[in-house]
C-alpha atoms as a PDB file:
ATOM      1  CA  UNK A   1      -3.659   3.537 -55.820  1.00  0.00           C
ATOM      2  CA  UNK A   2      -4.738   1.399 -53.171  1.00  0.00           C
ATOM      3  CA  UNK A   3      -3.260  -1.448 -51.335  1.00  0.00           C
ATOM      4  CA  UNK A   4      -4.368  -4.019 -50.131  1.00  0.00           C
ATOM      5  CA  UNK A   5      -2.489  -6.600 -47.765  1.00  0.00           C
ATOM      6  CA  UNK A   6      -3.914 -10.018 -47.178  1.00  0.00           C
ATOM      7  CA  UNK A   7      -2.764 -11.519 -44.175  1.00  0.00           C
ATOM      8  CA  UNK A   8      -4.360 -13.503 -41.536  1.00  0.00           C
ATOM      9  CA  UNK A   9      -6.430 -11.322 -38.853  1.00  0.00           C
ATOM     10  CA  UNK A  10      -7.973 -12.629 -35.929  1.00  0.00           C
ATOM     11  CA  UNK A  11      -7.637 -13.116 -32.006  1.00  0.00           C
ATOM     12  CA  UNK A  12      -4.431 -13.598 -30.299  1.00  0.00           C
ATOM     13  CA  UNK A  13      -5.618 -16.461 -28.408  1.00  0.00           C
ATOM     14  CA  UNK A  14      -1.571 -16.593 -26.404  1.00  0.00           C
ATOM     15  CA  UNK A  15      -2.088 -12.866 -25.463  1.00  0.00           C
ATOM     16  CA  UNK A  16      -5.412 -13.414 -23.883  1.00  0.00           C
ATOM     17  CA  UNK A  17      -4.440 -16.479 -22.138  1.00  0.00           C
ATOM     18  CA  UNK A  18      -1.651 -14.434 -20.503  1.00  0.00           C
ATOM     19  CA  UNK A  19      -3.688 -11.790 -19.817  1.00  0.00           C
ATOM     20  CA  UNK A  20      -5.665 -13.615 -17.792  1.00  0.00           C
ATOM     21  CA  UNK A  21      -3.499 -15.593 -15.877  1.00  0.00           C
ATOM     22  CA  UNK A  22      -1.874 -11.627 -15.108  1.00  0.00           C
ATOM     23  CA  UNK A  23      -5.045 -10.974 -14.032  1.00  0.00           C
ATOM     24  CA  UNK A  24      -5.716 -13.961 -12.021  1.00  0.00           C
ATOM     25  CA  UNK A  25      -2.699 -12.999 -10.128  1.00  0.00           C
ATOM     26  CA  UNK A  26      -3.355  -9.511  -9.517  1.00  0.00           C
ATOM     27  CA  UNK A  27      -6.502 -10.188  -7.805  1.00  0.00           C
ATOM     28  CA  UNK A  28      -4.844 -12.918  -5.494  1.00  0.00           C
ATOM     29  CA  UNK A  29      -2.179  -9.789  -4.501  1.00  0.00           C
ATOM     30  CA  UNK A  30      -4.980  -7.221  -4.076  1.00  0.00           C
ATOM     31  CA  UNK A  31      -6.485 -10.011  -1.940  1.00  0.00           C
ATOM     32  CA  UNK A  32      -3.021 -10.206   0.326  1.00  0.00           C
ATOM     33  CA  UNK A  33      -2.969  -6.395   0.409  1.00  0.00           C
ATOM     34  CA  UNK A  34      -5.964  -6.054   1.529  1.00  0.00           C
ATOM     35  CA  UNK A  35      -5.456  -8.625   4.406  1.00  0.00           C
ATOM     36  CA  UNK A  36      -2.176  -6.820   5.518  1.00  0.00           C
ATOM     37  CA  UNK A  37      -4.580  -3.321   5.614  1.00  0.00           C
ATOM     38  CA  UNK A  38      -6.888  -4.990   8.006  1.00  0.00           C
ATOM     39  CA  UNK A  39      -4.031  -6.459  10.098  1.00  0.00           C
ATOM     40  CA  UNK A  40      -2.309  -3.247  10.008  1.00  0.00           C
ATOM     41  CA  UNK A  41      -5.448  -1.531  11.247  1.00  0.00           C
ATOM     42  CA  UNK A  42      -6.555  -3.743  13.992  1.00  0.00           C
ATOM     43  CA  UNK A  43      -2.843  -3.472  14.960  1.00  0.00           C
ATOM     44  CA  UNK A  44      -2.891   0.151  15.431  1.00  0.00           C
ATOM     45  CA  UNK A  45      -6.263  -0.514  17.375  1.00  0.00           C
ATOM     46  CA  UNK A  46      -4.493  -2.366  20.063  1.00  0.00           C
ATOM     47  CA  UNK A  47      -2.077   0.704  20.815  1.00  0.00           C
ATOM     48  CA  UNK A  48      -3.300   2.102  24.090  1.00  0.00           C
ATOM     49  CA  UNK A  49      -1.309   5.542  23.719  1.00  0.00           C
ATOM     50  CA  UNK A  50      -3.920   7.193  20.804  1.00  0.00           C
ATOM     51  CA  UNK A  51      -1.109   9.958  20.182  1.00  0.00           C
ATOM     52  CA  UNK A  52       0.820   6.999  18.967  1.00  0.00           C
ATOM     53  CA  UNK A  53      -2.516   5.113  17.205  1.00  0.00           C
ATOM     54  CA  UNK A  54      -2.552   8.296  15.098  1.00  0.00           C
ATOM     55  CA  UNK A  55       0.356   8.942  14.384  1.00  0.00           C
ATOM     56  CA  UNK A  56       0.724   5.062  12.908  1.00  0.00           C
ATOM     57  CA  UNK A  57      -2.440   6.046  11.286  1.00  0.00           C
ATOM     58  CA  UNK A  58      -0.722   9.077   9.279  1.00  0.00           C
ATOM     59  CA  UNK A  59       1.928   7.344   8.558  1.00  0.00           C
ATOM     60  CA  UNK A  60       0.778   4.132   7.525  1.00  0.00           C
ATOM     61  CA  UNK A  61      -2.438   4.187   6.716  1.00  0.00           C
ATOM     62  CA  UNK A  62      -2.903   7.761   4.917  1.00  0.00           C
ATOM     63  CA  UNK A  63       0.682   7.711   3.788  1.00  0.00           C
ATOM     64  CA  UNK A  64       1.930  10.677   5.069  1.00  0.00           C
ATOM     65  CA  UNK A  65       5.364  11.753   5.339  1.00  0.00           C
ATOM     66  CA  UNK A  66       7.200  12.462   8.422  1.00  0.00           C
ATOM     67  CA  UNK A  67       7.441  15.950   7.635  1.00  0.00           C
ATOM     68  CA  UNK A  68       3.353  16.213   7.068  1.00  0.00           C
ATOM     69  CA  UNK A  69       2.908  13.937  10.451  1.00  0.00           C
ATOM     70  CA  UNK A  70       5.375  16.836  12.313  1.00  0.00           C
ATOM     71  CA  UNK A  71       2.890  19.629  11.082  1.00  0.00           C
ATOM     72  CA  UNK A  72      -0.390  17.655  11.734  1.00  0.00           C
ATOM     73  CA  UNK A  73       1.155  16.723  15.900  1.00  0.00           C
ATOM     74  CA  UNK A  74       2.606  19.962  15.883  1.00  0.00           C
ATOM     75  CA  UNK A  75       5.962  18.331  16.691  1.00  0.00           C
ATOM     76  CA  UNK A  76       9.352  20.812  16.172  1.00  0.00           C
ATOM     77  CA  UNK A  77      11.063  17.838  14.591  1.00  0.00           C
ATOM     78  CA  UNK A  78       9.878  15.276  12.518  1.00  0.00           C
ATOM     79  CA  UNK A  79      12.550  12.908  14.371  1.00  0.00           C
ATOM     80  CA  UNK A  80      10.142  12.984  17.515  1.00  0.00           C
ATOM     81  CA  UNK A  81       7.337  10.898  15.496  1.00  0.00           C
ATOM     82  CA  UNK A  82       9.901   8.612  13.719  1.00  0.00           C
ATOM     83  CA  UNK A  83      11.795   7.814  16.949  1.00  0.00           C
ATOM     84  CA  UNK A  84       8.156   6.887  18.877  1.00  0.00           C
ATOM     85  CA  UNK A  85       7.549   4.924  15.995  1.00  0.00           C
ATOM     86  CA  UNK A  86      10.778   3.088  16.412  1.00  0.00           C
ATOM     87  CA  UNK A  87      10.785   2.552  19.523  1.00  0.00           C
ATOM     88  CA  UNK A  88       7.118   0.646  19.644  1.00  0.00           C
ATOM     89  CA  UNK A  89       8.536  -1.461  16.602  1.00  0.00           C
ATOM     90  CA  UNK A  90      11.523  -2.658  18.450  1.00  0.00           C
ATOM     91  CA  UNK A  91       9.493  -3.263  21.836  1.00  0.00           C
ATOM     92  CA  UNK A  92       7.247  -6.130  19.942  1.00  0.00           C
ATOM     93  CA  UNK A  93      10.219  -7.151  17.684  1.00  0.00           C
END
């Protein structure tokens, strides 16, 4: 036998309003993150030393790990990237 359940269907009118406010605010923060990639690369553009200006680039741009940066400058410690890092960070802090 069938069964057959009455009920009221229709459209969640709440969820969709909070769905789009969600949305609304995800765009606004792919907005800032986009504005903090452009500032990040411009930054790295200003570094005279390009040995440094790629390794920022691996690292904070493509997302590489210190390990993969060691391999890619050919570096016998991954410490030797991290530490020029460092060092350029605390000279403009």
């Amino acid at each position: 036998m069938l069964s057959i359940k009455c009920g009221i269907t229709g459209i969640n009118i709440k969820k969709y309003q909070l769905l789009d406010k969600y949305e609304i605010k995800l765009k606004a923060f792919q907005a800032l993150l986009d504005n903090l990639r452009i500032e990040v690369e411009e930054f790295i553009q200003t570094i005279e030393d390009s040995e440094l200006r790629r390794i920022l680039r691996y690292r904070y741009h493509d997302d590489f790990s210190w390990i993969k940066i060691m391999h890619l400058m050919e570096y016998e410690s991954e410490d030797k990237a991290r530490k020029k890092v460092n060092r350029l960070l605390e000279k403009i802090e």
